[in-house]
Protein backbone atom coordinates (compact mmCIF):
# COMPACT_ATOMS: atom_id res chain seq x y z
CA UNK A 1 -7.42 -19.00 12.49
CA UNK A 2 -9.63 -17.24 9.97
CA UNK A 3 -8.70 -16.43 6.45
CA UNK A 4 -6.22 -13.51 6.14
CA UNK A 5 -7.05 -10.94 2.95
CA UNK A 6 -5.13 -8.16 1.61
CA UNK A 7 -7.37 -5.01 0.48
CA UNK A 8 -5.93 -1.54 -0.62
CA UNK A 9 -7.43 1.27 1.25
CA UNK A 10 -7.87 3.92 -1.03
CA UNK A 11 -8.85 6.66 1.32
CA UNK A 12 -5.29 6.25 3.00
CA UNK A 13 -3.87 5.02 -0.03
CA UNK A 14 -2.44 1.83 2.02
CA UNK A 15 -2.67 -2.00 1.65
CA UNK A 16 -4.35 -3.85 4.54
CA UNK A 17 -3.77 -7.08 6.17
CA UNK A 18 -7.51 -7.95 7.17
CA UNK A 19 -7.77 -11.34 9.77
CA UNK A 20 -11.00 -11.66 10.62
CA UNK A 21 -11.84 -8.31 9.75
CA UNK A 22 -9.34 -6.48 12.02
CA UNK A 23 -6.36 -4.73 10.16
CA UNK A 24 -3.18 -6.67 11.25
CA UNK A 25 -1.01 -5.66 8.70
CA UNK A 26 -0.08 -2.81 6.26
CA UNK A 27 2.41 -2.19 3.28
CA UNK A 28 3.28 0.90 1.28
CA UNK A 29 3.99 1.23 -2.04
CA UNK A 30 4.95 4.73 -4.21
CA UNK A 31 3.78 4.61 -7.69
CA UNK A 32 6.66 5.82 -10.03
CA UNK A 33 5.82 6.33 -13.69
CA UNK A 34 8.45 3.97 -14.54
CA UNK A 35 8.23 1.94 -11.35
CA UNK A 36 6.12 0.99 -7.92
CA UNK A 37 8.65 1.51 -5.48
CA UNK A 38 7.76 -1.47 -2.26
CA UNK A 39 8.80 0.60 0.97
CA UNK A 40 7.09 -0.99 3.93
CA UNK A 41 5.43 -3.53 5.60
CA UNK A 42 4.19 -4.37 8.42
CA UNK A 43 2.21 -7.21 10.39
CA UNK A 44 1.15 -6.88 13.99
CA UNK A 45 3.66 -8.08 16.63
CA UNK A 46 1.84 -11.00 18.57
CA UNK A 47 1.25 -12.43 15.13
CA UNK A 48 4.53 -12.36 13.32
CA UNK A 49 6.31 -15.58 12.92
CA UNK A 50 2.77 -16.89 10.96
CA UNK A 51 3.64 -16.10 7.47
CA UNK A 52 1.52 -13.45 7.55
CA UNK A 53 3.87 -11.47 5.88
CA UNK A 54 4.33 -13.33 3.16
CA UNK A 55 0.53 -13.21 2.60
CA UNK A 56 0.53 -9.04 2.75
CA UNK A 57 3.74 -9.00 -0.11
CA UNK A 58 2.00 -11.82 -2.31
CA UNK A 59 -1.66 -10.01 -1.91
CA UNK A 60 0.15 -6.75 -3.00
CA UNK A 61 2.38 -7.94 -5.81
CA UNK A 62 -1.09 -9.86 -7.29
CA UNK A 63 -2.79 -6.26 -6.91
CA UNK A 64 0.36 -4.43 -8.20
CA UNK A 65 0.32 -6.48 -11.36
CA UNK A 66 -3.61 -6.46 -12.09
CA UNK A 67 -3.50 -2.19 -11.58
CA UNK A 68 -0.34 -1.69 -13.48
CA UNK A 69 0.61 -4.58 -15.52
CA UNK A 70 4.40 -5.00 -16.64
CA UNK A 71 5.54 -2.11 -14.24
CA UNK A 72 8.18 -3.19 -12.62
CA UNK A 73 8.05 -3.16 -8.61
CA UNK A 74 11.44 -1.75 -6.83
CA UNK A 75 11.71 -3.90 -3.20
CA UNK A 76 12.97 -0.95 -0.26
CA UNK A 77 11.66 -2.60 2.43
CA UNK A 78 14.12 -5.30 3.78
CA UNK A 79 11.50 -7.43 4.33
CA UNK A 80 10.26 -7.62 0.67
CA UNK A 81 13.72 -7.77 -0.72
CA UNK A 82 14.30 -11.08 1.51
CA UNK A 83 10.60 -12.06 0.07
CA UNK A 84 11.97 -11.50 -3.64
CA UNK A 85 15.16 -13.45 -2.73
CA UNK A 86 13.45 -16.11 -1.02
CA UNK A 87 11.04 -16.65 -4.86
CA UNK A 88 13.23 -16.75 -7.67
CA UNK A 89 9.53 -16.59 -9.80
CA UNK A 90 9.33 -12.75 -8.65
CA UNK A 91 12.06 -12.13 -10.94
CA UNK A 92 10.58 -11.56 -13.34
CA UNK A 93 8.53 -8.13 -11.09
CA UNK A 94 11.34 -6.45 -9.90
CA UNK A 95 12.91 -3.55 -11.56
């Protein structure tokens, strides 16, 4: 399996999961003046179950941080809630 990347496509204002350059993922996230609120994600069917996932909310959070550093990112989606509860080191992110 190649290398999966996360990108943020400005044009649609979305993050992308890229695998071998084909977009099997995406995530959404509102910027808030006081907060980037997490609201979806999602990873292509016939490849959930390889962490995949996990790779989209890390690639994001590491993107989130870099753009607006110290904001503090709201999880919505239920997936990135679990994510947050499943890495007590995220903690320190969430608002």
């Amino acid at each position: 399996m190649s290398t999966a990347t996360v990108r943020f496509d400005a044009p649609s204002g979305r993050y992308h999961l890229l695998l071998g350059g084909e977009v099997v993922g995406l995530a959404d996230v509102v910027v808030g003046e006081a907060a980037l609120r997490f609201v979806h994600t999602e990873v292509d069917p016939r490849l959930q179950g390889q962490g995949l996932a996990a790779v989209l909310v890390d690639g994001v959070l590491d993107d989130l941080a870099a753009r607006w550093p110290g904001r503090p990112v709201v999880p919505v989606c239920s997936y990135v809630v679990r994510h947050f509860a499943k890495r007590p080191e995220l903690a320190e992110r969430m608002g």
